[in-house]
C-alpha atoms as a PDB file:
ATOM      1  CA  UNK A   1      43.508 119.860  73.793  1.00  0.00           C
ATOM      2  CA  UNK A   2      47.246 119.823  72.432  1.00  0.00           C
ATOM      3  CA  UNK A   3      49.659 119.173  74.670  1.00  0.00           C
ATOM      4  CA  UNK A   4      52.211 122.471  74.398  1.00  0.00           C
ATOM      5  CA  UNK A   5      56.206 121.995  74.676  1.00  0.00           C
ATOM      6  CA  UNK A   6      55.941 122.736  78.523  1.00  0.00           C
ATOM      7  CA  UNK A   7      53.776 120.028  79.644  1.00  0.00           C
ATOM      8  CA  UNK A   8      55.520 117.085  77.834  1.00  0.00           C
ATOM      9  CA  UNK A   9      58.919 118.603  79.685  1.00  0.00           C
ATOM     10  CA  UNK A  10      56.959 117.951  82.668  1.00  0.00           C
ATOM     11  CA  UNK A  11      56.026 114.629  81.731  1.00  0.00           C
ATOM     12  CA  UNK A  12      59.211 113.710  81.174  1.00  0.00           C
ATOM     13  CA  UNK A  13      60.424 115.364  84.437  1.00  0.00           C
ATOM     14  CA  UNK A  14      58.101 113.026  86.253  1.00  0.00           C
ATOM     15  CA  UNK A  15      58.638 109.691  83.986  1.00  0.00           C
ATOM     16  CA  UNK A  16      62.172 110.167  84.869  1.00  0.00           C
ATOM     17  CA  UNK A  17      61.502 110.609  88.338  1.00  0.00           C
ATOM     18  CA  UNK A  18      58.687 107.528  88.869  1.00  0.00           C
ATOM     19  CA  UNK A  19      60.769 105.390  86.424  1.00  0.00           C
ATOM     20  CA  UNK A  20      64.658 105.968  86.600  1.00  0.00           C
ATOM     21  CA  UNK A  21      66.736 107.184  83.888  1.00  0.00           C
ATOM     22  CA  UNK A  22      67.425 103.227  83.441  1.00  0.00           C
ATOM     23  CA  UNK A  23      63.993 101.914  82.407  1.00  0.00           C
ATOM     24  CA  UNK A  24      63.064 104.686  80.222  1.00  0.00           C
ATOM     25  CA  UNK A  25      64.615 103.595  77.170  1.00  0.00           C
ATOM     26  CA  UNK A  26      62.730 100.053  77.772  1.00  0.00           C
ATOM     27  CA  UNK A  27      59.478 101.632  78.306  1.00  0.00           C
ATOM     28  CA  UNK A  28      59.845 104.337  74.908  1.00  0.00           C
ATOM     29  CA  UNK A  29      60.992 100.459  73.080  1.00  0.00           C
ATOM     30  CA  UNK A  30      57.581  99.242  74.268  1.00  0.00           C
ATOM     31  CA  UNK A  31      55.255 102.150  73.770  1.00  0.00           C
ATOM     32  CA  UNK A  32      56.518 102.271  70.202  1.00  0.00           C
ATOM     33  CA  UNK A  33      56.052  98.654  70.010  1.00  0.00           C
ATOM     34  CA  UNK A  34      52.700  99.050  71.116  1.00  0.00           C
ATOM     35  CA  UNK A  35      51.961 101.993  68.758  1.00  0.00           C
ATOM     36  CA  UNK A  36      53.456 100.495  65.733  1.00  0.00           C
ATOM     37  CA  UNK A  37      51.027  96.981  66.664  1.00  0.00           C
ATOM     38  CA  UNK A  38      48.294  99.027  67.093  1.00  0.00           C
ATOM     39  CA  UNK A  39      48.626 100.859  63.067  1.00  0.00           C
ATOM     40  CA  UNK A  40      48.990  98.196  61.591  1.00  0.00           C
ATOM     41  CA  UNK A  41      45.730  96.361  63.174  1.00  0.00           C
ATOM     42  CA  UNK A  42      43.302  99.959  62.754  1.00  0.00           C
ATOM     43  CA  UNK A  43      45.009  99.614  58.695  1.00  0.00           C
ATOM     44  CA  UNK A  44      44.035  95.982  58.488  1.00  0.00           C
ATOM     45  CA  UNK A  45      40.172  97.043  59.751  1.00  0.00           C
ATOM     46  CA  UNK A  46      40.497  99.870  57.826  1.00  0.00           C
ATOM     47  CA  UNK A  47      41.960  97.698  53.951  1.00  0.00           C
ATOM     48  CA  UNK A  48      38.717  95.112  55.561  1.00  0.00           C
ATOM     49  CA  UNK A  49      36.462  98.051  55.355  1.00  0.00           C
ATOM     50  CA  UNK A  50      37.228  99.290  51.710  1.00  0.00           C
ATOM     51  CA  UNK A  51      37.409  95.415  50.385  1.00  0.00           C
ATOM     52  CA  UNK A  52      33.912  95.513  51.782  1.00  0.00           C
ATOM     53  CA  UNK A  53      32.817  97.734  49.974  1.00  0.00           C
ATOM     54  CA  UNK A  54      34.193  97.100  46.620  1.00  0.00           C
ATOM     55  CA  UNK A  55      32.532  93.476  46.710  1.00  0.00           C
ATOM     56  CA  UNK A  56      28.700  95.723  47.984  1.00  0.00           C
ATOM     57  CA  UNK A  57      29.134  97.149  44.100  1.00  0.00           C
END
């Protein structure tokens, strides 16, 4: 289920509120951090996989 313009207002709303206007910009750092780690390992299984099955033929 996509998540419509509304709700990620709210979930900002409420990040701001449980986290202060201060750490947000350290937590988006991280999460993006975290996202950009975790592409690069699913493309490294991913390059594994078709390597794989070049050497099969």
């Amino acid at each position: 289920m996509p998540l419509g313009p509304g709700s990620l207002i709210l979930i900002a709303i409420v990040a701001l509120l449980i986290f202060g206007p201060k750490k947000l910009p350290e937590l988006g750092k991280a999460m993006g951090n975290t996202l950009r780690e975790f592409k690069n390992a699913t493309k490294g299984l991913a390059d594994d996989d078709d390597t794989k099955d070049k050497d099969a033929k």
